[in-house]
Protein backbone atom coordinates (compact mmCIF):
# COMPACT_ATOMS: atom_id res chain seq x y z
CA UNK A 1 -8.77 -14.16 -27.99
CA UNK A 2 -5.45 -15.09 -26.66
CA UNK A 3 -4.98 -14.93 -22.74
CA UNK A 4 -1.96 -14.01 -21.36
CA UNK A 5 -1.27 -16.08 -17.74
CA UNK A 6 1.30 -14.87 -15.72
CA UNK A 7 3.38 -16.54 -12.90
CA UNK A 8 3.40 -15.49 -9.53
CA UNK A 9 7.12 -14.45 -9.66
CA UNK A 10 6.47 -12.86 -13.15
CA UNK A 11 3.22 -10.96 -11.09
CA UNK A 12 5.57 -9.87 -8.58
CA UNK A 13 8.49 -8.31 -10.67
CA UNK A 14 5.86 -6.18 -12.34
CA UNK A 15 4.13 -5.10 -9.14
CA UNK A 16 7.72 -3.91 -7.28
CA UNK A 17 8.76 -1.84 -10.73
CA UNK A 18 5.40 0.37 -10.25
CA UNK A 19 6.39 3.52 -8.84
CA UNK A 20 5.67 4.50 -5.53
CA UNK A 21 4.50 8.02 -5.93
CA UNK A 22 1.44 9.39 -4.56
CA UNK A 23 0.19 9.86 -8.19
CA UNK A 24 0.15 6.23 -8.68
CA UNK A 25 -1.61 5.63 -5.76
CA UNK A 26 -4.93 3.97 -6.67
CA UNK A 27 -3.06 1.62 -9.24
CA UNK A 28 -0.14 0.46 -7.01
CA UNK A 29 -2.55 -0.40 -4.31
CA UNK A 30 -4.86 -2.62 -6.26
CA UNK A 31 -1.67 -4.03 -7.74
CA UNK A 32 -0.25 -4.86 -3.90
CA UNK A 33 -3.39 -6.30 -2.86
CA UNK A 34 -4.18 -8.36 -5.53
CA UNK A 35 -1.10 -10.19 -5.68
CA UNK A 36 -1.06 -10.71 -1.65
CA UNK A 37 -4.26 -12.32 -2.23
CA UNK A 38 -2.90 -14.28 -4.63
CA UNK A 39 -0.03 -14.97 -2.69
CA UNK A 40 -2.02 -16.25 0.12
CA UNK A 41 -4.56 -17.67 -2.17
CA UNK A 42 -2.79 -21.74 -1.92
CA UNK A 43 -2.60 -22.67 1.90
CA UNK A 44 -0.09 -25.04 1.57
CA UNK A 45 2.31 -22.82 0.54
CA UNK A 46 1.60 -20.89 3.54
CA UNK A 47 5.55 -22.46 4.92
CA UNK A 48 7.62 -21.49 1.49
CA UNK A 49 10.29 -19.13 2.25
CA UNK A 50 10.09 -17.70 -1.40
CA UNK A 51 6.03 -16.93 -0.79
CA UNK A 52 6.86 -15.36 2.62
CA UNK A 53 9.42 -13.12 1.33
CA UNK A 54 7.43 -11.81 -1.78
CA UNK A 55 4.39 -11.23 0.60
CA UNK A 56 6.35 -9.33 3.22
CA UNK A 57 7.91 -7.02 0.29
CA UNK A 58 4.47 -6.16 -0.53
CA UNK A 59 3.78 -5.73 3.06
CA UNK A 60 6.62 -3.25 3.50
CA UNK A 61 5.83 -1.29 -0.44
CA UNK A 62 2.21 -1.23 0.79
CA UNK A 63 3.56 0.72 4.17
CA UNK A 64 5.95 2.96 2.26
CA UNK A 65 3.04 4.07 0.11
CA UNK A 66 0.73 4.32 3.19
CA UNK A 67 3.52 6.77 4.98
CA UNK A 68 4.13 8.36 1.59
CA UNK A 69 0.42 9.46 1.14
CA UNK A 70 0.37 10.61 4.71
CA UNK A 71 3.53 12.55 4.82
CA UNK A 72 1.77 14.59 1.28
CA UNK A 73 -2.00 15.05 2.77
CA UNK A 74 -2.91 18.64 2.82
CA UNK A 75 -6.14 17.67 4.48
CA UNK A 76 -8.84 14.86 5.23
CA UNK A 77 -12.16 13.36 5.87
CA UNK A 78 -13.31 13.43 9.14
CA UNK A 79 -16.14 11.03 11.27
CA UNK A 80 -17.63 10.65 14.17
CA UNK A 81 -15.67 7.52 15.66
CA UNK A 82 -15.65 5.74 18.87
CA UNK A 83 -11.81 6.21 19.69
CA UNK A 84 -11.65 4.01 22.72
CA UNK A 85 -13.28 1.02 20.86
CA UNK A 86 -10.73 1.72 17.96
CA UNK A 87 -8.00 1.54 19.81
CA UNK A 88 -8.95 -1.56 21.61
CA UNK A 89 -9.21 -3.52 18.91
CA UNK A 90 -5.98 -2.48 17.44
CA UNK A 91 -3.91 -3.22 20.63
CA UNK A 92 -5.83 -6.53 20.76
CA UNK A 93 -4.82 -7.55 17.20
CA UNK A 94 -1.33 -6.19 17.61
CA UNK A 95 -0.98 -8.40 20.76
CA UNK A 96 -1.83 -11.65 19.18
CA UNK A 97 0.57 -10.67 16.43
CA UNK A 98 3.45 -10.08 18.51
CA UNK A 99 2.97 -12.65 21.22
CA UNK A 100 4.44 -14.95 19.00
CA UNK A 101 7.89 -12.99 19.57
CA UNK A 102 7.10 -12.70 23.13
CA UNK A 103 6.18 -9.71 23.03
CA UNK A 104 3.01 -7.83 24.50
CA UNK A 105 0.51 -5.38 24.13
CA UNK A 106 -1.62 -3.82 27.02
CA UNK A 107 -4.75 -1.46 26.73
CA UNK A 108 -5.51 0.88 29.31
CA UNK A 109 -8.35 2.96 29.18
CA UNK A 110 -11.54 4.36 31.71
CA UNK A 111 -14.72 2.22 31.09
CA UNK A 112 -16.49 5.12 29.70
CA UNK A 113 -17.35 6.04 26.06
CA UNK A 114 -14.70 8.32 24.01
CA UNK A 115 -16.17 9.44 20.76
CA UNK A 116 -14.20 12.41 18.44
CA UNK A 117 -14.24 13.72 14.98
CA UNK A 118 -11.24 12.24 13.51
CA UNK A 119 -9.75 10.56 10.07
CA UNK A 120 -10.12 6.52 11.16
CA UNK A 121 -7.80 5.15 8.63
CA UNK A 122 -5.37 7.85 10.02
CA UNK A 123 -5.97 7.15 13.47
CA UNK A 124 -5.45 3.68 13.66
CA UNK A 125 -2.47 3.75 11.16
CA UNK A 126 -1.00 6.29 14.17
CA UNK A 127 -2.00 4.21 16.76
CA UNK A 128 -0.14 1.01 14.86
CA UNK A 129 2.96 3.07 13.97
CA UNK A 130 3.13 4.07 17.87
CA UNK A 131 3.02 0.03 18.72
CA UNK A 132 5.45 -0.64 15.90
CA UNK A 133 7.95 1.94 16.62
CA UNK A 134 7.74 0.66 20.44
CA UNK A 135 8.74 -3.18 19.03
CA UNK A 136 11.11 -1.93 16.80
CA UNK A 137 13.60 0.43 18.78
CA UNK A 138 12.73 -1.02 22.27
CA UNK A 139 13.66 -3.97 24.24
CA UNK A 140 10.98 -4.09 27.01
CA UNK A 141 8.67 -7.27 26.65
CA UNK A 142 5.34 -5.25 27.69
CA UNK A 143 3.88 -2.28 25.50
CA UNK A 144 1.35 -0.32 27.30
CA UNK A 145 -1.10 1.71 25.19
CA UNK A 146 -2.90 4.11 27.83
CA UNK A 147 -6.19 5.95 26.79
CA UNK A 148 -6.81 9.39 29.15
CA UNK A 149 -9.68 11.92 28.94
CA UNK A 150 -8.50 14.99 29.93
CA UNK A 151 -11.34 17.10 31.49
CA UNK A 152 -10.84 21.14 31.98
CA UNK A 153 -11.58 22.10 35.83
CA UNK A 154 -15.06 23.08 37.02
CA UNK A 155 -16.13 20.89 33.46
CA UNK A 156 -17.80 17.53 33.21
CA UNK A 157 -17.06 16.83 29.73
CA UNK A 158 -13.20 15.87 27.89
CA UNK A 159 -12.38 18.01 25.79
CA UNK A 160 -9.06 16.69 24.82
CA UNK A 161 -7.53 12.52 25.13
CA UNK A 162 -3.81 12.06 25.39
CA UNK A 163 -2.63 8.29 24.21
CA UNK A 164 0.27 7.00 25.44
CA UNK A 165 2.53 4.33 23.98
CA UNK A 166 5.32 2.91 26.53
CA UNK A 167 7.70 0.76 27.16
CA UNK A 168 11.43 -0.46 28.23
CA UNK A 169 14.50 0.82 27.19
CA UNK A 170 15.58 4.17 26.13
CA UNK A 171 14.43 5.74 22.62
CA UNK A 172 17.49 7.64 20.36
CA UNK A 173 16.18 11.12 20.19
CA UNK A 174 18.49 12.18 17.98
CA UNK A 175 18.07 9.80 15.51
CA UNK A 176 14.10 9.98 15.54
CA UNK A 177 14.79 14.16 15.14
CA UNK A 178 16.77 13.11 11.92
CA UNK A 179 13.74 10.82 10.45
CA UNK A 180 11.84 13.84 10.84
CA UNK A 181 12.46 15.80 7.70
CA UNK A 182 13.04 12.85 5.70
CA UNK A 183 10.04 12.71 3.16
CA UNK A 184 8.40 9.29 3.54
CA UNK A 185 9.52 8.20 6.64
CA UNK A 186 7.34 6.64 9.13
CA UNK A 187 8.00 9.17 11.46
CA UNK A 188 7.43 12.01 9.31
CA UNK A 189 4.39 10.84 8.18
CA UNK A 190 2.70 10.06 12.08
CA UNK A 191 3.97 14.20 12.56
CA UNK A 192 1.88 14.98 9.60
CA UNK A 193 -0.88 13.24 10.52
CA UNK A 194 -1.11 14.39 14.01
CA UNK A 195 -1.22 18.14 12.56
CA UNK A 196 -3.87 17.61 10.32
CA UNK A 197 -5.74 16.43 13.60
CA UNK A 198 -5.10 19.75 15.44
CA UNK A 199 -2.87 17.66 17.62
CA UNK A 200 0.11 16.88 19.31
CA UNK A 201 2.84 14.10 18.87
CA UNK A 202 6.38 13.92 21.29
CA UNK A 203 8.41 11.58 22.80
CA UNK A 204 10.61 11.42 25.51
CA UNK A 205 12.16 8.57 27.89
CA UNK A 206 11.17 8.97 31.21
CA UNK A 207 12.33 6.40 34.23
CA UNK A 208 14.09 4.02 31.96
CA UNK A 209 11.11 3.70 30.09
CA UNK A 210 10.83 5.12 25.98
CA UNK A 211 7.03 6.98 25.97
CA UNK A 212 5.55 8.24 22.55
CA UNK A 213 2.52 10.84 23.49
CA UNK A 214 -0.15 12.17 21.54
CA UNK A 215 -2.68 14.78 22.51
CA UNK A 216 -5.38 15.63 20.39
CA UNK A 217 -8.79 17.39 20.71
CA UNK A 218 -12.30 15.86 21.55
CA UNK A 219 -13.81 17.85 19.00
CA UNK A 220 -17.89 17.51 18.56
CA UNK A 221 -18.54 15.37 15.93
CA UNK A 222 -22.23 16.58 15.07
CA UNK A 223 -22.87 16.27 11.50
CA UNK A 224 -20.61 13.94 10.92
CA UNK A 225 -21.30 10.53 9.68
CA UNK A 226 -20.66 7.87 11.89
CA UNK A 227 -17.72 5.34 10.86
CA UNK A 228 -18.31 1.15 11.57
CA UNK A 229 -14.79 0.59 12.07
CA UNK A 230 -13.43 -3.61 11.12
CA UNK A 231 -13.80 -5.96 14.61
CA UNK A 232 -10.96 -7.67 15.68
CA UNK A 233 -11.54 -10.43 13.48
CA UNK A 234 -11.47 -8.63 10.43
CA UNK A 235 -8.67 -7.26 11.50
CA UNK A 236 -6.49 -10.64 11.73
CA UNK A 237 -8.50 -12.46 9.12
CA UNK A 238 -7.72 -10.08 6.56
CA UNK A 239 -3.52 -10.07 5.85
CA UNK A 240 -4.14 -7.13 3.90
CA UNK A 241 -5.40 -5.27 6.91
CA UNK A 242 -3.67 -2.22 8.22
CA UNK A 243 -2.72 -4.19 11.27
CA UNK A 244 -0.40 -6.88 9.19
CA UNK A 245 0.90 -3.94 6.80
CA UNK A 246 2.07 -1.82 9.79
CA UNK A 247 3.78 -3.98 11.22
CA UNK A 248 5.77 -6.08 8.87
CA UNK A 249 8.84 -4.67 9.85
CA UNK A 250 8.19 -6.72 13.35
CA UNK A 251 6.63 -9.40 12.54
CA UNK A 252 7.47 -10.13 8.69
């Protein structure tokens, strides 16, 4: 039997002329990742300008699939996830990335235990494209990702969390309203999200300062099975992970 070997460029050509349609979705993303595992597969390569450019245009196909999927969901699988530790993590990995660019993430949340019922693939892809958009249409050095219970009076419990993303500079409203209705845009696709989590999503600039705010319920997980979400160091060891893919468009 004869075997076919392809080159990496000849890999990549076939990859990028898959369609991206949400039909297609299993095949391109096995595709994606197994040539940005091959791309990453020879270390000293790491440097080549060619490599890095074929390996952020996966990045950036595997993102407009990801937003594409979301943008089409007419529902989804929730668990019971610790949010706060979730969140954490994601701010923590998104700060190493960007601190190259001098740029900075900060988490702020109460020492206290925030569980909910919630999509976690979802969530943190959210919670990235909150930090991203902050990078991207921003100039402030300092991102601040705030975590806040919000407990009804005369009640011990949360039954709702608001997470903020803010930072310097004013935000184009007008603009972001016109990436709204545009079918695969990031934008669109964090909106869609948020409803299929019973939520809210707005921005606003407030004090010189662009803030992206998203309210959604503490429902009770019981029943639900509980989700072991990546550490931190999956997060970065893994440049297929959702924190590399999300944002590309920063950090290439």
């Amino acid at each position: 039997m004869n075997t076919i070997v392809y080159t990496i460029e000849e890999q990549f050509r076939a990859v990028m002329e898959l369609p991206l349609a949400a039909e297609n979705e299993a095949r391109l993303r096995a595709a994606l990742q197994e040539l940005m595992y091959n791309l990453l597969a020879d270390p000293q390569r790491k440097h080549d300008f060619k490599l890095q450019s074929m390996l952020l245009a996966c990045k950036m196909r595997m993102r407009a699939l990801q937003n594409l999927i979301a943008c089409g969901k007419s529902e989804t699988t929730f668990w019971r996830c610790d949010i706060r530790s979730m969140a954490e993590d994601i701010c923590s990995a998104a700060d190493l990335l960007l601190s190259p660019l001098d740029r900075a993430v900060h988490f702020e949340a109460p020492e206290e235990y925030i569980e909910a019922a919630c999509s976690p693939r979802d969530f943190s892809w959210l919670v990235l494209e909150l930090i991203c958009n902050a990078a991207r249409h921003t100039h402030g050095e300092d991102i601040t990702v705030r975590m806040q219970p919000k407990r009804p009076l005369k009640h011990r419990k949360p039954n709702a969390c608001v997470l903020t993303a803010e930072s310097a500079g004013s935000i184009d409203l007008g603009q972001l309203h016109a990436s709204c209705s545009r079918e695969g845009s990031g934008v669109s696709a964090m909106l869609r999200t948020a409803q299929l989590h019973n939520s809210t999503l707005l921005w606003l600039g407030r004090d010189g300062q662009s803030v992206a705010a998203w309210r959604f319920p503490l429902q009770k997980p019981s029943g639900l099975l509980e989700w072991e979400a990546p550490d931190l160091v999956e997060l970065l060891s893994d440049q297929c992970s959702q924190v590399y893919v999300a944002l590309a468009q920063v950090c290439g």
